[in-house]
C-alpha atoms as a PDB file:
ATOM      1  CA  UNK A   1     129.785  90.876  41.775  1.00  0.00           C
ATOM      2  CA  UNK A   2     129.370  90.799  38.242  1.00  0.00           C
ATOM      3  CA  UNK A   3     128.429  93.763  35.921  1.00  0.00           C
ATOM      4  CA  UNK A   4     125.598  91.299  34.485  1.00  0.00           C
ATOM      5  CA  UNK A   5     123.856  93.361  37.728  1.00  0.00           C
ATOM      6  CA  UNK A   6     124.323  96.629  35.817  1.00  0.00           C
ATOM      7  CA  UNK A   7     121.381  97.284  33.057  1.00  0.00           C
ATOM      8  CA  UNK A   8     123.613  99.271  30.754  1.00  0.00           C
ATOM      9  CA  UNK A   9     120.417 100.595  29.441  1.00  0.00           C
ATOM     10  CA  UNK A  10     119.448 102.622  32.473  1.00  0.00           C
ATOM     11  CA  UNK A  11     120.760 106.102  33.289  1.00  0.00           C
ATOM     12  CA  UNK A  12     123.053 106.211  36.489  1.00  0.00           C
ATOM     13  CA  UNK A  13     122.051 108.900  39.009  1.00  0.00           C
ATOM     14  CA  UNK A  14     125.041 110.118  41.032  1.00  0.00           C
ATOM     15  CA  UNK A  15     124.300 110.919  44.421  1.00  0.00           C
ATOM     16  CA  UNK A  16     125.803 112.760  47.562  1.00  0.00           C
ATOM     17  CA  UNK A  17     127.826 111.363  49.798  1.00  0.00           C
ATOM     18  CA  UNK A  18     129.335 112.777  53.359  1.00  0.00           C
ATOM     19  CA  UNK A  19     132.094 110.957  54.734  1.00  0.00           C
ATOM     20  CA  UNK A  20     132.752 110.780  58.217  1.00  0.00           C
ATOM     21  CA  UNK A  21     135.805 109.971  60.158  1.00  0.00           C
ATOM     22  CA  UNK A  22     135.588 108.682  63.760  1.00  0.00           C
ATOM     23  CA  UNK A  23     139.211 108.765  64.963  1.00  0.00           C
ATOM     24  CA  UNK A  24     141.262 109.608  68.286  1.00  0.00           C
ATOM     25  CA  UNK A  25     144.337 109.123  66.626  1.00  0.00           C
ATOM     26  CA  UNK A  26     144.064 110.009  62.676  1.00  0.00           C
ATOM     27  CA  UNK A  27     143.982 113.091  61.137  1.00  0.00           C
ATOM     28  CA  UNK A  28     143.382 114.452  57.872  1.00  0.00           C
ATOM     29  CA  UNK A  29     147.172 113.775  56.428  1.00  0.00           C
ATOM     30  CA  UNK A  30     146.713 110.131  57.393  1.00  0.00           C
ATOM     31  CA  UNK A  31     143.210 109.572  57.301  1.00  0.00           C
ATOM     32  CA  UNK A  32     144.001 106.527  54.642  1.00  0.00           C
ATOM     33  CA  UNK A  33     140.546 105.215  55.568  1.00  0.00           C
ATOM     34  CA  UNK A  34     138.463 108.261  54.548  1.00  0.00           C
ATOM     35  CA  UNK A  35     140.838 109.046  51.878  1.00  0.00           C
ATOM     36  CA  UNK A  36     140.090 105.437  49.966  1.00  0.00           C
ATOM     37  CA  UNK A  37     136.261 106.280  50.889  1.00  0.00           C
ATOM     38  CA  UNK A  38     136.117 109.510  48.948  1.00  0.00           C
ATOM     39  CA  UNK A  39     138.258 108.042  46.121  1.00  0.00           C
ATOM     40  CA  UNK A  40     136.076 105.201  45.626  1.00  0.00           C
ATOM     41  CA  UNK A  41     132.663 106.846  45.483  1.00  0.00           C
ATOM     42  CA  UNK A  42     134.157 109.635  43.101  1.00  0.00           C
ATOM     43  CA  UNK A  43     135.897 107.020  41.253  1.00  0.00           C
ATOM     44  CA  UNK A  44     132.453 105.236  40.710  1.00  0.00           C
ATOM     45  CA  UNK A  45     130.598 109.058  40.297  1.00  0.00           C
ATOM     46  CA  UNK A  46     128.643 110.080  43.251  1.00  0.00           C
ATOM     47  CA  UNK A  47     129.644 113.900  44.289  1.00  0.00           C
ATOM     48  CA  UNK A  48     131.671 114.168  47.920  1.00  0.00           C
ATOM     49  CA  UNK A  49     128.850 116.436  49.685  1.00  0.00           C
ATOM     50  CA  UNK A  50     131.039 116.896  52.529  1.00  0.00           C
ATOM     51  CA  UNK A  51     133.767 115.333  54.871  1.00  0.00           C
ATOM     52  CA  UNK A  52     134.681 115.478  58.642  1.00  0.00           C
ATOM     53  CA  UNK A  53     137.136 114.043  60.938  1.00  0.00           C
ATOM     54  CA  UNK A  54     136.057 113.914  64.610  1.00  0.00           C
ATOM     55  CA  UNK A  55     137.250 112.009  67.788  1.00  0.00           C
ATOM     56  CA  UNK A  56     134.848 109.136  69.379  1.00  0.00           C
ATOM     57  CA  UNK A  57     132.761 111.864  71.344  1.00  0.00           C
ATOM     58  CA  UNK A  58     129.257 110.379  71.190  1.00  0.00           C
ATOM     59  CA  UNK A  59     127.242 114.324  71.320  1.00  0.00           C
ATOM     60  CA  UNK A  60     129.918 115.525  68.951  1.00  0.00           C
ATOM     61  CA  UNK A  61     129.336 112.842  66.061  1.00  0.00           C
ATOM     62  CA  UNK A  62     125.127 112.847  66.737  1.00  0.00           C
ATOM     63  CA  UNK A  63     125.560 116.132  66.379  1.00  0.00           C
ATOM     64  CA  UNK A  64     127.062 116.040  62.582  1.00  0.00           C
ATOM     65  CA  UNK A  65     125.305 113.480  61.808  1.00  0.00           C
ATOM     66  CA  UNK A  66     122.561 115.323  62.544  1.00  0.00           C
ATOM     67  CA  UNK A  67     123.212 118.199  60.786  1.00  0.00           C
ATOM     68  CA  UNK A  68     124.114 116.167  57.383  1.00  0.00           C
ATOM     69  CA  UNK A  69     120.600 114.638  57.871  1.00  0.00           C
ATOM     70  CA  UNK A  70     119.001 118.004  57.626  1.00  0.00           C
ATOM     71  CA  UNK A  71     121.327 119.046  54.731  1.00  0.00           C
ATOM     72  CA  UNK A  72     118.753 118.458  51.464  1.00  0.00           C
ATOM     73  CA  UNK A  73     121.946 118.395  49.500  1.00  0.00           C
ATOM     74  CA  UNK A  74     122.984 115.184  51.532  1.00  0.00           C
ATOM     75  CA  UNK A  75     121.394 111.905  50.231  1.00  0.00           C
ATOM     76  CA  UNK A  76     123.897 109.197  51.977  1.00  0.00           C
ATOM     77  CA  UNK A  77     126.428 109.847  54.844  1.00  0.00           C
ATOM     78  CA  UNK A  78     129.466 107.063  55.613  1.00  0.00           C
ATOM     79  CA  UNK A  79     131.125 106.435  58.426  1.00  0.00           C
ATOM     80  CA  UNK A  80     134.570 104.827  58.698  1.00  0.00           C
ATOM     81  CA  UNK A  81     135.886 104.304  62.513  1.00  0.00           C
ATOM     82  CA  UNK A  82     134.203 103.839  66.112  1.00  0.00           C
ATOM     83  CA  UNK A  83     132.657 100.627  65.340  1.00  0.00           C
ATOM     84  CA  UNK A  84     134.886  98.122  67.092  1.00  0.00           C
ATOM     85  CA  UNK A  85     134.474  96.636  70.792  1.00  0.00           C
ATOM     86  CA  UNK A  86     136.427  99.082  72.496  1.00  0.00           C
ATOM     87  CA  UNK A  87     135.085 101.775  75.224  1.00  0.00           C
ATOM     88  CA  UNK A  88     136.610 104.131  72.540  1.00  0.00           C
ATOM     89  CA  UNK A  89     134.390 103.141  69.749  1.00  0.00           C
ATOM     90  CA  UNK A  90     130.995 104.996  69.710  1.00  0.00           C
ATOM     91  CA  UNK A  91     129.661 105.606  66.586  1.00  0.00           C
ATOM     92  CA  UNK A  92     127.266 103.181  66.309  1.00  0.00           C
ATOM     93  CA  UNK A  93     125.851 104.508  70.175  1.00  0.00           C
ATOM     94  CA  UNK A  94     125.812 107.884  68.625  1.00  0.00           C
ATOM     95  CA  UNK A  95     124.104 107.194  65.278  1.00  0.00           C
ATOM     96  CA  UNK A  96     121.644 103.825  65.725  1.00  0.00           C
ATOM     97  CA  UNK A  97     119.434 106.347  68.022  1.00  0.00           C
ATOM     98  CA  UNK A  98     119.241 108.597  65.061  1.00  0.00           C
ATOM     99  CA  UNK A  99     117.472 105.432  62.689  1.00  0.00           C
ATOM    100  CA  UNK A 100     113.648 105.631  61.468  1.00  0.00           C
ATOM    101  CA  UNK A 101     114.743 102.038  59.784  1.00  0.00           C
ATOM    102  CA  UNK A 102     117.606  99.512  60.711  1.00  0.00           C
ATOM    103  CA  UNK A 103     118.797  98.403  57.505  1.00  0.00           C
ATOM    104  CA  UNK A 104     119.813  94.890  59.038  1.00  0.00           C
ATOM    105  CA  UNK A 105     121.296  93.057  55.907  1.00  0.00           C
ATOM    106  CA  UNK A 106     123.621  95.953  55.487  1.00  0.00           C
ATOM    107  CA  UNK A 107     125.529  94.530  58.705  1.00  0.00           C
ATOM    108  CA  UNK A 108     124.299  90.611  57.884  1.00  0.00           C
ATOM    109  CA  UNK A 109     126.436  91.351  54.107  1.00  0.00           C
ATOM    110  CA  UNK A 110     129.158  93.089  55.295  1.00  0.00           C
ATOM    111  CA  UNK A 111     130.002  90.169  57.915  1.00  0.00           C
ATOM    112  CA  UNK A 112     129.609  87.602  55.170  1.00  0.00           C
ATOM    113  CA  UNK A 113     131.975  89.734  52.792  1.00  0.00           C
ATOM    114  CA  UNK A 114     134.426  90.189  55.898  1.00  0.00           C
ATOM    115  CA  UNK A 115     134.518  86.524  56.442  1.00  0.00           C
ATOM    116  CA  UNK A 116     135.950  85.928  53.202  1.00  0.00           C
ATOM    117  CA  UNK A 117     138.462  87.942  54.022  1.00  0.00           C
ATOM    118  CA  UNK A 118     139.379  88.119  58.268  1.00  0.00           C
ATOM    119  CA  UNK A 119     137.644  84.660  59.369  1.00  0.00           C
ATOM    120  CA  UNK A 120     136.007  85.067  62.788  1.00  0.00           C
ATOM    121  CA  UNK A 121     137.749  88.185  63.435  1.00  0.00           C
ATOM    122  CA  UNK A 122     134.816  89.567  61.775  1.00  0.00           C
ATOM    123  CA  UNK A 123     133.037  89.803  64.871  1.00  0.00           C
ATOM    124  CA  UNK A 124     134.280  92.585  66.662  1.00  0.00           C
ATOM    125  CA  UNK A 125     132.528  94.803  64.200  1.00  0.00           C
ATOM    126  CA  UNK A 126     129.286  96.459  65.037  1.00  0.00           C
ATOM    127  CA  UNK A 127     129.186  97.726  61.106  1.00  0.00           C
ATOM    128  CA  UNK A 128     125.404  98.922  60.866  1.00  0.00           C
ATOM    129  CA  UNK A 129     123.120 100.869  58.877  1.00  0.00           C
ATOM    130  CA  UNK A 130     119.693 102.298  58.632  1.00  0.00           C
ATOM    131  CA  UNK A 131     117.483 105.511  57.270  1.00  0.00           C
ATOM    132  CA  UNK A 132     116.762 108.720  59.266  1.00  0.00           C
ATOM    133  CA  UNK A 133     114.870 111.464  57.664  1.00  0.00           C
ATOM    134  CA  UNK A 134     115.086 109.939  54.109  1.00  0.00           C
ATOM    135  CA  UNK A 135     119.019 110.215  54.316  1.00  0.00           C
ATOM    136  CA  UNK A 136     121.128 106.563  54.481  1.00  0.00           C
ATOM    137  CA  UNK A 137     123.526 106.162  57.246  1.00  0.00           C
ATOM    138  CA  UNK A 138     126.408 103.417  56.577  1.00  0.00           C
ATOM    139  CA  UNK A 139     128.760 102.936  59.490  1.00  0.00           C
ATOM    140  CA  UNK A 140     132.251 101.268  58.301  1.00  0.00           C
ATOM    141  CA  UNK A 141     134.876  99.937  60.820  1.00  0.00           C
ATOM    142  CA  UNK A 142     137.827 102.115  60.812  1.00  0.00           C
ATOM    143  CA  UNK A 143     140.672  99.962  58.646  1.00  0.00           C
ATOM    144  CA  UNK A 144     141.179 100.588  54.783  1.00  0.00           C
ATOM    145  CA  UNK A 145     140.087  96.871  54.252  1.00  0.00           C
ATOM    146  CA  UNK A 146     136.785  97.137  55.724  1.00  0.00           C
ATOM    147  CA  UNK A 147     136.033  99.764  54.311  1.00  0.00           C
ATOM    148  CA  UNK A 148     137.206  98.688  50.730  1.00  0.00           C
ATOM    149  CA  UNK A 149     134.638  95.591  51.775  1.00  0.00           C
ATOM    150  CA  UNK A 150     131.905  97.805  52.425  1.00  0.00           C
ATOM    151  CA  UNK A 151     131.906  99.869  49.076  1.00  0.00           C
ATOM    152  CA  UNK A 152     133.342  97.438  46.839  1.00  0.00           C
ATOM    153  CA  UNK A 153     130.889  94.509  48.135  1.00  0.00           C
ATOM    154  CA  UNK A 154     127.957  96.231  49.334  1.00  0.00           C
ATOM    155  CA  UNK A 155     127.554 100.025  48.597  1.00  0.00           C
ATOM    156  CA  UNK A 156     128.999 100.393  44.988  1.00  0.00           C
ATOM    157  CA  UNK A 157     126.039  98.394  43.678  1.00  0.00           C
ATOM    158  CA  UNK A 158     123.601  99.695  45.864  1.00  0.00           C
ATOM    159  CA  UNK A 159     124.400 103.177  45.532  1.00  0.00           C
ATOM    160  CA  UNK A 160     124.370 102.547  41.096  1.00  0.00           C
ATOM    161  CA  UNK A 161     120.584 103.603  40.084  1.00  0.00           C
ATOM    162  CA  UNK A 162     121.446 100.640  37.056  1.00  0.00           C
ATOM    163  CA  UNK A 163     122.156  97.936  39.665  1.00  0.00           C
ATOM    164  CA  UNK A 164     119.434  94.949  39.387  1.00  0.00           C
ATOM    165  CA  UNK A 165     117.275  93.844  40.404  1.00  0.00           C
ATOM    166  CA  UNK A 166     116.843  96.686  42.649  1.00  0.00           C
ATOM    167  CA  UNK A 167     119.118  99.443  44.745  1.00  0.00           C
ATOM    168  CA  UNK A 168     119.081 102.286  47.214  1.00  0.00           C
ATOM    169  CA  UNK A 169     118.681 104.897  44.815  1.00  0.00           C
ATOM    170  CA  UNK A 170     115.406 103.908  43.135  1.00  0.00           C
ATOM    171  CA  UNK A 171     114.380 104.096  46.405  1.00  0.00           C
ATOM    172  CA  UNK A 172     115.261 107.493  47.371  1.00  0.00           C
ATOM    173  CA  UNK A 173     112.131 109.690  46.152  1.00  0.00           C
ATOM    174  CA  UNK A 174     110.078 107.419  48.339  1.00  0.00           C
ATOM    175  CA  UNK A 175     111.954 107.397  52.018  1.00  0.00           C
ATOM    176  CA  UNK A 176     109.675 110.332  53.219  1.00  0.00           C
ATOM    177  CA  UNK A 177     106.881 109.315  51.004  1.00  0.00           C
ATOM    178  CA  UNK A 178     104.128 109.138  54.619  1.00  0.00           C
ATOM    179  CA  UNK A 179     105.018 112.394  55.794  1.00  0.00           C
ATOM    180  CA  UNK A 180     103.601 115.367  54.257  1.00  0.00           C
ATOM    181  CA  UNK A 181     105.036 117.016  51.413  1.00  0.00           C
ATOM    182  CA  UNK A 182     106.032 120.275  54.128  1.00  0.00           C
ATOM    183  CA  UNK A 183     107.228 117.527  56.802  1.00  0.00           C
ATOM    184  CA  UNK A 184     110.114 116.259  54.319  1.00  0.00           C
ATOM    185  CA  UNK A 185     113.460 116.725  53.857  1.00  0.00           C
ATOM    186  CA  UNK A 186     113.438 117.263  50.227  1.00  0.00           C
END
């Protein structure tokens, strides 16, 4: 991507980010996955609203996902794990039911991106996104690659309020925009 897509002219508006592990067998002194997450998006600076590590228990990640999509201090939550082919790997069960809005060329992208880089082994991801309650939801597969593919291809432009010719944040203030004003989030 080249920085021709950033319109040095505009203001960038950090925003917050809650990263989620989805692990059986990582925890936080070797969660190299989350750990490159958190260093990338403060590294490009957005503020780390939160972080969890959980095992693939469908009720147990819906439920903090759901409670970061109630958080008004919580504009975008990531996911990095449980998106694989594997009985194991639930995350996108747990969070797709959670969606208002698919954001299909989120997964559409990150395949192309992946190609370049793991040929047809690309398809075992389920990476997904969408929008529930004006919040973004990105789910990431679980190694440090994909999810270096993910920000670095996808969400480090779309997350940058100077990114053209358009992005996520500019977005933002309108997500909730047909429910009324004591119906929103924010």
């Amino acid at each position: 991507m080249s920085a021709s897509r950033i319109d040095e002219t505009k203001t960038f508006l950090p925003v917050r980010i809650a990263v989620l592990t989805v692990s059986d067998t990582r925890g936080p002194e070797n969660d190299t996955s989350g750990d490159t997450l958190v260093e990338r998006l403060t590294g490009a600076g957005h503020a780390l609203a939160e972080r969890a590590l959980l095992r693939d228990d469908v009720a147990m990640i819906r439920e903090q996902l759901k409670r970061w999509i109630a958080t008004p201090d919580i504009d975008v939550i990531i996911t990095t794990g449980g998106t694989g082919l594997t009985g194991r790997d639930v995350t996108v069960e747990a969070m797709r039911p959670l969606f208002d809005k698919e954001i299909d060329g989120f997964s559409v992208l990150f395949h192309q991106i992946s190609y370049e880089k793991v040929g047809t082994s690309t398809i075992q991801s389920r990476a997904c996104a969408g929008l529930a309650t004006g919040t973004l939801l990105f789910a990431l597969p679980g190694s440090t690659g994909a999810v270096k593919d993910g920000w670095d291809g996808i969400l480090k432009w779309q997350l940058d309020s100077r990114h053209r010719p358009c992005n996520f944040v500019e977005l933002m203030p309108r997500f909730e925009e047909h429910l009324a004003p004591g119906k929103r989030k924010k």
